[in-house]
PDB file of N, CA and C in Angstrom:
ATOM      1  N   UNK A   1     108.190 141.795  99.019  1.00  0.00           N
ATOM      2  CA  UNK A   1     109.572 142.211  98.853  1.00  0.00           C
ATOM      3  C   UNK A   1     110.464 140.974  98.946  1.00  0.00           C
ATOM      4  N   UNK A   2     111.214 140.744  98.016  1.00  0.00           N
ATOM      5  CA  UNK A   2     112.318 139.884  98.303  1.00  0.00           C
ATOM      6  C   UNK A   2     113.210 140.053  99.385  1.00  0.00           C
ATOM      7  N   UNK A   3     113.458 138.370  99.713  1.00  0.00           N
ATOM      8  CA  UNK A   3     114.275 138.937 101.144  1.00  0.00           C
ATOM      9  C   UNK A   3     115.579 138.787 101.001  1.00  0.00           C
ATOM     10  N   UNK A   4     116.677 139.186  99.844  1.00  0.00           N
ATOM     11  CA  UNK A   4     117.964 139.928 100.067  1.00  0.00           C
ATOM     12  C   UNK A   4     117.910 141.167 100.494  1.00  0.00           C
ATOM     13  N   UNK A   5     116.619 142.125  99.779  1.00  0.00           N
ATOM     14  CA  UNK A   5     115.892 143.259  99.569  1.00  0.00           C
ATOM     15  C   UNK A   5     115.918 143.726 101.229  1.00  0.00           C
ATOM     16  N   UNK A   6     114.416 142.915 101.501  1.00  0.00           N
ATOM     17  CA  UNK A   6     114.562 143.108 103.138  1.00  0.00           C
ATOM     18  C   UNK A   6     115.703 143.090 104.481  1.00  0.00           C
ATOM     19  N   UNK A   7     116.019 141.710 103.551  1.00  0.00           N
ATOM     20  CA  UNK A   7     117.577 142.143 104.822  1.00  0.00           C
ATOM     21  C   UNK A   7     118.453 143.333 104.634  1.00  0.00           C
ATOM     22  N   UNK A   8     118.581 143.795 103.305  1.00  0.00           N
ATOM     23  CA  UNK A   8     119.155 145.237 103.337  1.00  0.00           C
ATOM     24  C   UNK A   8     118.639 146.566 104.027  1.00  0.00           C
ATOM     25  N   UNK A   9     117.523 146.484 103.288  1.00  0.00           N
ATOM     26  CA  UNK A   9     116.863 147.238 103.875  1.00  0.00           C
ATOM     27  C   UNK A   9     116.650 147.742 105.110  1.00  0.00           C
ATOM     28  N   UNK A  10     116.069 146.396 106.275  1.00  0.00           N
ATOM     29  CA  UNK A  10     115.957 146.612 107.628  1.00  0.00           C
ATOM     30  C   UNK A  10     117.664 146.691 107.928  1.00  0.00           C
ATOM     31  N   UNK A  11     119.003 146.499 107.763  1.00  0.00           N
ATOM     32  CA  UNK A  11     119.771 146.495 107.896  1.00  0.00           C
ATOM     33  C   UNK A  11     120.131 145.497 108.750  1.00  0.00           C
ATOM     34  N   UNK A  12     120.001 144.336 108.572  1.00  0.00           N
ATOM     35  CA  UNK A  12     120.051 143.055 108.915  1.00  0.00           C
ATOM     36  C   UNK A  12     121.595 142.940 108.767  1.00  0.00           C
ATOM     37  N   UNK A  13     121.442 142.742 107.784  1.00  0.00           N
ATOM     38  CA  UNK A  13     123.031 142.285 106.679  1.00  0.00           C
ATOM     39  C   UNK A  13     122.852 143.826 105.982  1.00  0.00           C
ATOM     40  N   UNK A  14     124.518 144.271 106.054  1.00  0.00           N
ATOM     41  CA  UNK A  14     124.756 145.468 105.651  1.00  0.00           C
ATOM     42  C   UNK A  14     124.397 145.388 103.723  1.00  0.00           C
ATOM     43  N   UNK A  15     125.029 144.534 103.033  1.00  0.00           N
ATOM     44  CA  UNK A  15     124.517 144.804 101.464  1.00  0.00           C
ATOM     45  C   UNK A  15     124.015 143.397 101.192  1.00  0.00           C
ATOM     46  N   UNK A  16     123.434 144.331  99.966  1.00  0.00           N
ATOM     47  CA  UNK A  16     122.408 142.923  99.250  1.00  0.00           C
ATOM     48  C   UNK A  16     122.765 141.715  98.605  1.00  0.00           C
ATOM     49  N   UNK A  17     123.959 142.226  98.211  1.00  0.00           N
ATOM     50  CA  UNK A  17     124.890 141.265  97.709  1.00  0.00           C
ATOM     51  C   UNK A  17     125.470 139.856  98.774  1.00  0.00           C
ATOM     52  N   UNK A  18     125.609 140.574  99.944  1.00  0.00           N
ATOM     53  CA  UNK A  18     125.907 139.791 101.151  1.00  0.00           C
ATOM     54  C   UNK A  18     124.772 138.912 101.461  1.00  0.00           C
ATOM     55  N   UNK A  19     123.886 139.783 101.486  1.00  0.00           N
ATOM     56  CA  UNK A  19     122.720 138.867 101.890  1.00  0.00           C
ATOM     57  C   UNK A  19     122.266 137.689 101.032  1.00  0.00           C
ATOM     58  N   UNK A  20     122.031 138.124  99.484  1.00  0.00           N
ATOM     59  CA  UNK A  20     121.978 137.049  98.309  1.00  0.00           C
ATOM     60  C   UNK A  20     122.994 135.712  98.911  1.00  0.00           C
ATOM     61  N   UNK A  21     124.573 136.177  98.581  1.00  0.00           N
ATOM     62  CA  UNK A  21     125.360 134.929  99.420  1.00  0.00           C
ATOM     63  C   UNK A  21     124.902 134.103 100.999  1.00  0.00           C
ATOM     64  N   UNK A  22     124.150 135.218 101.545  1.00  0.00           N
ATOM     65  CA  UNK A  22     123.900 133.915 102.825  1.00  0.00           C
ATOM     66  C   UNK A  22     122.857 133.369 102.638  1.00  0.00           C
ATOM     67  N   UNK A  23     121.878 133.860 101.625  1.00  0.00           N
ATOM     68  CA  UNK A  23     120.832 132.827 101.584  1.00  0.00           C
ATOM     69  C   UNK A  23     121.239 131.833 100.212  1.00  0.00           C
ATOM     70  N   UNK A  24     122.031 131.751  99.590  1.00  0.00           N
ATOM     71  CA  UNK A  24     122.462 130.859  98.730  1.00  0.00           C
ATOM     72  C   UNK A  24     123.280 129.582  99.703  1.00  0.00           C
ATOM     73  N   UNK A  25     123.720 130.151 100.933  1.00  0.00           N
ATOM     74  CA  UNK A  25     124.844 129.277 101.332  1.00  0.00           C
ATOM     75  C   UNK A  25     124.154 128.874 102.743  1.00  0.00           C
ATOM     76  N   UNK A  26     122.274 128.556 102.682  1.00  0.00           N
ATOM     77  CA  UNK A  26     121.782 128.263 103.757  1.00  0.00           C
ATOM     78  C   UNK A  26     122.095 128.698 105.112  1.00  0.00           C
ATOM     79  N   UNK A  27     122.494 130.007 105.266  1.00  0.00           N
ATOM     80  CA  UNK A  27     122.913 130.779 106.559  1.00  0.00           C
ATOM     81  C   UNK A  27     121.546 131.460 106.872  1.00  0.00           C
ATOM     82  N   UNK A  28     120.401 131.537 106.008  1.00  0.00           N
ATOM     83  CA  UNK A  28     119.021 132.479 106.475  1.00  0.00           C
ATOM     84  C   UNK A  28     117.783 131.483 106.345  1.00  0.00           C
ATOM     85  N   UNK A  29     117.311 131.578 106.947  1.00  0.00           N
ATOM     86  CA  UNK A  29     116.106 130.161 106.912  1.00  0.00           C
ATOM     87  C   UNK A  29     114.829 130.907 107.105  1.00  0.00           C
ATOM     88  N   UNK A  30     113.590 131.120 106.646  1.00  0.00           N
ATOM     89  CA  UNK A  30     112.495 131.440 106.986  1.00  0.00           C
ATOM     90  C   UNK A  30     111.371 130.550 107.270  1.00  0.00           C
ATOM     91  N   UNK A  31     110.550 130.670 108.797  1.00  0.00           N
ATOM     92  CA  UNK A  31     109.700 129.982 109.095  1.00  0.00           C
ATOM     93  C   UNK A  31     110.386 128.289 109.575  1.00  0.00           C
ATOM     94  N   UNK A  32     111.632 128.272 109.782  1.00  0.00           N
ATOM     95  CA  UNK A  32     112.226 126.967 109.739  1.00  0.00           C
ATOM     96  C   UNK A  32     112.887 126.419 108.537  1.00  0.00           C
ATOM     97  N   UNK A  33     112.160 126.776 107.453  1.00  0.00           N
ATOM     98  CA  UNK A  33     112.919 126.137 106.319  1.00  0.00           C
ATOM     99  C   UNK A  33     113.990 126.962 105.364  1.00  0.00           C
ATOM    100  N   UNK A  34     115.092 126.240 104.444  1.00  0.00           N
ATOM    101  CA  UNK A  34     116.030 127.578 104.234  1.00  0.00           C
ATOM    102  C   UNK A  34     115.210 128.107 102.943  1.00  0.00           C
ATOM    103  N   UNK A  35     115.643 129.204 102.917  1.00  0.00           N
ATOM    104  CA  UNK A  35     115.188 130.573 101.807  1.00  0.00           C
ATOM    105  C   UNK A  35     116.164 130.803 101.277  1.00  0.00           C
ATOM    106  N   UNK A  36     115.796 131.075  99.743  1.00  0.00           N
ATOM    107  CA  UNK A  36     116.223 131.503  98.821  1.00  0.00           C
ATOM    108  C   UNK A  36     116.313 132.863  98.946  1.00  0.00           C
ATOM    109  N   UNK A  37     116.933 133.192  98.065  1.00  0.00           N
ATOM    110  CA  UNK A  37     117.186 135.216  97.880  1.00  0.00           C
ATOM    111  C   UNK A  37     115.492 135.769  97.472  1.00  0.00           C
ATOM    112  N   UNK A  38     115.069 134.903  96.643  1.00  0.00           N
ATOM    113  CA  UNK A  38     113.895 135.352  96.018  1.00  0.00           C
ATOM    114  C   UNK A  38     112.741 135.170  96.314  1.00  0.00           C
ATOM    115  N   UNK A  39     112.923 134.368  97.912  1.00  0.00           N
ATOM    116  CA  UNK A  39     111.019 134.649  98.822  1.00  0.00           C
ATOM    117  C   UNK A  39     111.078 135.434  99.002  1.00  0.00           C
ATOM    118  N   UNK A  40     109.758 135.603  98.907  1.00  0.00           N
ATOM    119  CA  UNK A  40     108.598 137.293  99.071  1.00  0.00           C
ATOM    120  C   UNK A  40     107.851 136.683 100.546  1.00  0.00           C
ATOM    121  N   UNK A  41     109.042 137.969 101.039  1.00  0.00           N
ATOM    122  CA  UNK A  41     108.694 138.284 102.632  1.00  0.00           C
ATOM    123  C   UNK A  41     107.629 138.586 103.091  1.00  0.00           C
ATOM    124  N   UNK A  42     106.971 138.387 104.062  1.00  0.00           N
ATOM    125  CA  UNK A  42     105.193 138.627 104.104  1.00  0.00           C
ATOM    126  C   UNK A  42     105.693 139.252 105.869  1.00  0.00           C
ATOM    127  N   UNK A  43     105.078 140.230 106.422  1.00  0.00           N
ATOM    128  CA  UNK A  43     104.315 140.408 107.967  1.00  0.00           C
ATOM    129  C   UNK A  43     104.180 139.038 108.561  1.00  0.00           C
ATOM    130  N   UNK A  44     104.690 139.033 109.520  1.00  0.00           N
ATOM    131  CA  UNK A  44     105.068 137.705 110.295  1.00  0.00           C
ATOM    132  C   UNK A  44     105.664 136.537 110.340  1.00  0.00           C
ATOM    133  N   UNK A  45     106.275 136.938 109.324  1.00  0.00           N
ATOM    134  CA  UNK A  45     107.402 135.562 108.768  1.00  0.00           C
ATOM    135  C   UNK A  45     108.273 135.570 109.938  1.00  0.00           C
ATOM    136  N   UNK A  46     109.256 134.520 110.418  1.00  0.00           N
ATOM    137  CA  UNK A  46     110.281 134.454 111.492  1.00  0.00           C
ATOM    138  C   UNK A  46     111.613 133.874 110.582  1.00  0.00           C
ATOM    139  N   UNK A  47     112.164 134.692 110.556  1.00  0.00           N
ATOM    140  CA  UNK A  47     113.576 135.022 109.894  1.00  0.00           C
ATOM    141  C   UNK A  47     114.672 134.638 110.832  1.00  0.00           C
ATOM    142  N   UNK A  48     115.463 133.525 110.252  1.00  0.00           N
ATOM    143  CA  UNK A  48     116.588 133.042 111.166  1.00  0.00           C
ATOM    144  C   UNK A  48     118.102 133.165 110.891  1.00  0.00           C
ATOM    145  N   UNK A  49     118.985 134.057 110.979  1.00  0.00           N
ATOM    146  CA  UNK A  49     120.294 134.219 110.022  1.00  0.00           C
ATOM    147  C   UNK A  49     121.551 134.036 110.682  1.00  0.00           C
ATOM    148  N   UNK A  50     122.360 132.895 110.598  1.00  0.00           N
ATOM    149  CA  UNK A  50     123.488 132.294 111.523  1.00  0.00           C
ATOM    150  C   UNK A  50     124.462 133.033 110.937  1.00  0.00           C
ATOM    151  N   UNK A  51     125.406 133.967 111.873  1.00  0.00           N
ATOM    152  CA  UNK A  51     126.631 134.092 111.674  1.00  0.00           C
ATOM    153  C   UNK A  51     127.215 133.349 112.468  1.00  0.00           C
ATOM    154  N   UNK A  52     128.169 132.668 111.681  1.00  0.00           N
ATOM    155  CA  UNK A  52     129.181 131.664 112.907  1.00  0.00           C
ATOM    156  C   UNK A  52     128.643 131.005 113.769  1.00  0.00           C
ATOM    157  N   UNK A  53     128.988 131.639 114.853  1.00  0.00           N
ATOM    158  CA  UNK A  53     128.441 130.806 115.838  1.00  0.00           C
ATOM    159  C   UNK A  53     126.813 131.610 116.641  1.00  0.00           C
ATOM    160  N   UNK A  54     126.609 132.806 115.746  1.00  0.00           N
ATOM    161  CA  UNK A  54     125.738 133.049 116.186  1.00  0.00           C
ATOM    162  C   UNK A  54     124.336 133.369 115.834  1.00  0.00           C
ATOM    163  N   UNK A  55     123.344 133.544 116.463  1.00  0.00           N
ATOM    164  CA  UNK A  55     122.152 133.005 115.533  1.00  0.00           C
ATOM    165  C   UNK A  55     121.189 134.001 115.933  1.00  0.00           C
ATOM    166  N   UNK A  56     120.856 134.880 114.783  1.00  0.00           N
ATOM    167  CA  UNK A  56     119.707 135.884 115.001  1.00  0.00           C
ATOM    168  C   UNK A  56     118.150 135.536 114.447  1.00  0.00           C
ATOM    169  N   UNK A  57     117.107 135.842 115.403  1.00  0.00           N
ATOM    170  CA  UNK A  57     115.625 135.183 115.261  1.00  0.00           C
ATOM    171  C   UNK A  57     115.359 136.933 115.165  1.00  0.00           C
ATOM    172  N   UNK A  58     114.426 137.028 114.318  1.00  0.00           N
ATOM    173  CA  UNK A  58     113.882 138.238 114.171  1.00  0.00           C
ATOM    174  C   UNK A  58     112.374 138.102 113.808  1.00  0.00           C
ATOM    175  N   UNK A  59     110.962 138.406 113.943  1.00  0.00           N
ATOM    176  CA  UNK A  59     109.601 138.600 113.445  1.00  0.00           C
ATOM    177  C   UNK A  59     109.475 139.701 112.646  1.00  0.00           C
ATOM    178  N   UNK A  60     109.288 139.514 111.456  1.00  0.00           N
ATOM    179  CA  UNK A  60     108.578 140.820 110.292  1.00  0.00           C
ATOM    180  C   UNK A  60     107.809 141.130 110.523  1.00  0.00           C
ATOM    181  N   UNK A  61     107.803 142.816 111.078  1.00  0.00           N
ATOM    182  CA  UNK A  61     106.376 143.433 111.943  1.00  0.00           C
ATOM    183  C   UNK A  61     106.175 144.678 110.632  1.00  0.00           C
ATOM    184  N   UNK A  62     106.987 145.029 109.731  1.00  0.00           N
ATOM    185  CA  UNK A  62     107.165 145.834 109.031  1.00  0.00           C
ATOM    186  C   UNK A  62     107.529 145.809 107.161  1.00  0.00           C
ATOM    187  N   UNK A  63     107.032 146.478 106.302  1.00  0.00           N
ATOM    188  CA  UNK A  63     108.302 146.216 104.708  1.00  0.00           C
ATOM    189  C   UNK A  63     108.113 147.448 104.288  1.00  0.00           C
ATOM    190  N   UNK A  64     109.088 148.159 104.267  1.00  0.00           N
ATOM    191  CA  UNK A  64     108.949 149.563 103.577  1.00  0.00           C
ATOM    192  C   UNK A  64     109.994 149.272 102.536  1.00  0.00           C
ATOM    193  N   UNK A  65     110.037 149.922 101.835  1.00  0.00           N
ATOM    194  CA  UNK A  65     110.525 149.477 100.071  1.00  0.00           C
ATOM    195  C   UNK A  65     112.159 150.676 100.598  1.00  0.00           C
ATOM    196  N   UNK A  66     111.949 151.969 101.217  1.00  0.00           N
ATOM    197  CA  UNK A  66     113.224 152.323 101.501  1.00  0.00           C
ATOM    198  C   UNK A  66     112.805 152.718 103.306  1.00  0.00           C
ATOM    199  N   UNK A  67     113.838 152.624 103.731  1.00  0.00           N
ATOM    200  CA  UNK A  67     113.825 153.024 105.515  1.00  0.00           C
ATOM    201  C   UNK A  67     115.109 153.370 105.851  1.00  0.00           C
ATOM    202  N   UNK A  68     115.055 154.463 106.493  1.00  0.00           N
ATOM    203  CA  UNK A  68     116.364 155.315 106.835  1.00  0.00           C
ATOM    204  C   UNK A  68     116.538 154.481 108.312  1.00  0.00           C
ATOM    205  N   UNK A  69     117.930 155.246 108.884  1.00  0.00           N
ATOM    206  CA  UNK A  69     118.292 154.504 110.092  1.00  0.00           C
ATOM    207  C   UNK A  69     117.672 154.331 111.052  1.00  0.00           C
ATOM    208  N   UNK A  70     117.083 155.385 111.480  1.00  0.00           N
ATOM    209  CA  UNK A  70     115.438 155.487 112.248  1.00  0.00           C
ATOM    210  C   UNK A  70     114.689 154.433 112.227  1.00  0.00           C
ATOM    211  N   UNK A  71     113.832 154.279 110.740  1.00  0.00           N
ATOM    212  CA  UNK A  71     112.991 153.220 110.569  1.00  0.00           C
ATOM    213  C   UNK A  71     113.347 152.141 110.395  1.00  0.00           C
ATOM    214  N   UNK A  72     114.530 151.532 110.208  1.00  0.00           N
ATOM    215  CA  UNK A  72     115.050 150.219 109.922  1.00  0.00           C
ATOM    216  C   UNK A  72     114.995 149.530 111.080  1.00  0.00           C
ATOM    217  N   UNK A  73     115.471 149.644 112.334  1.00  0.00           N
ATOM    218  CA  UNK A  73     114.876 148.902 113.618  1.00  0.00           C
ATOM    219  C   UNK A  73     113.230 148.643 113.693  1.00  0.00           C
ATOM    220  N   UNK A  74     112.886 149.405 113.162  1.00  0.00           N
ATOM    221  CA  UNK A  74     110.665 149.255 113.277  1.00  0.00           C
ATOM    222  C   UNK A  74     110.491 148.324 112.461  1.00  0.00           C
ATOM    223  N   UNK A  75     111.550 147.703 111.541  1.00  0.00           N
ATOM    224  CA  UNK A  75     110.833 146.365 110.440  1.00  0.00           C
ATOM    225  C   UNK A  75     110.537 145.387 111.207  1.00  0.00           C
ATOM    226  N   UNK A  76     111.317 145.157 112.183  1.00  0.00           N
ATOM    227  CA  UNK A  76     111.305 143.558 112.737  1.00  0.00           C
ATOM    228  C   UNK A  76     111.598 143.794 114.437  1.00  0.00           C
ATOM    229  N   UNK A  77     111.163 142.393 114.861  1.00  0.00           N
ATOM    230  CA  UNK A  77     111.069 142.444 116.330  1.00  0.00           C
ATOM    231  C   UNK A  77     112.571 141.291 116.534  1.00  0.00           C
ATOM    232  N   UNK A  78     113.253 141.476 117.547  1.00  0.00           N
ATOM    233  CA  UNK A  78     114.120 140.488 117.791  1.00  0.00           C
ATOM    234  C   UNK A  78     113.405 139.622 118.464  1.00  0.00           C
ATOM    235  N   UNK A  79     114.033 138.427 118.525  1.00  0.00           N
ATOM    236  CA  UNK A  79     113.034 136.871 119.280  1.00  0.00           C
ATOM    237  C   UNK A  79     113.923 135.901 120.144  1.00  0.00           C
ATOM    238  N   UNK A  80     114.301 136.101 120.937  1.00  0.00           N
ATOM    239  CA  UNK A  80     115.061 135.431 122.213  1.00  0.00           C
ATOM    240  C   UNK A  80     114.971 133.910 122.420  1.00  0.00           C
TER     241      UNK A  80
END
């Protein structure tokens, strides 16, 4: 799954469109390095996405193609 896709999806970043812009504008980095809109997200990737001043680490434990509000927390683990 592409990861504008995924960040919508898990509800990371509310739209896809948003998300496309933060990974164009190096705000989402995967594994350390920055990501494009169009890596294909794999189970265990570590996903890094700076708003401002603040900085979310998340682990891909999950990819379901659609996930309601329920399942959208089960994609990913937060990482402290």
């Amino acid at each position: 799954m592409r990861l504008d896709k995924y960040l919508k999806v898990s509800r990371l970043i509310k739209r896809r469109t948003v998300a496309n812009e933060a990974c164009d504008s190096d705000h989402v980095s995967v594994n350390g390095r920055p990501a494009k809109a169009s890596y294909d997200v794999k189970i265990g990737d570590i996903i890094e996405i700076r708003f401002g001043q603040r900085t979310l680490k998340v682990e891909v434990t999950a990819i379901n193609e659609h996930a309601g509000k329920a399942e959208a927390g089960a994609m990913y683990r937060e990482i402290v």
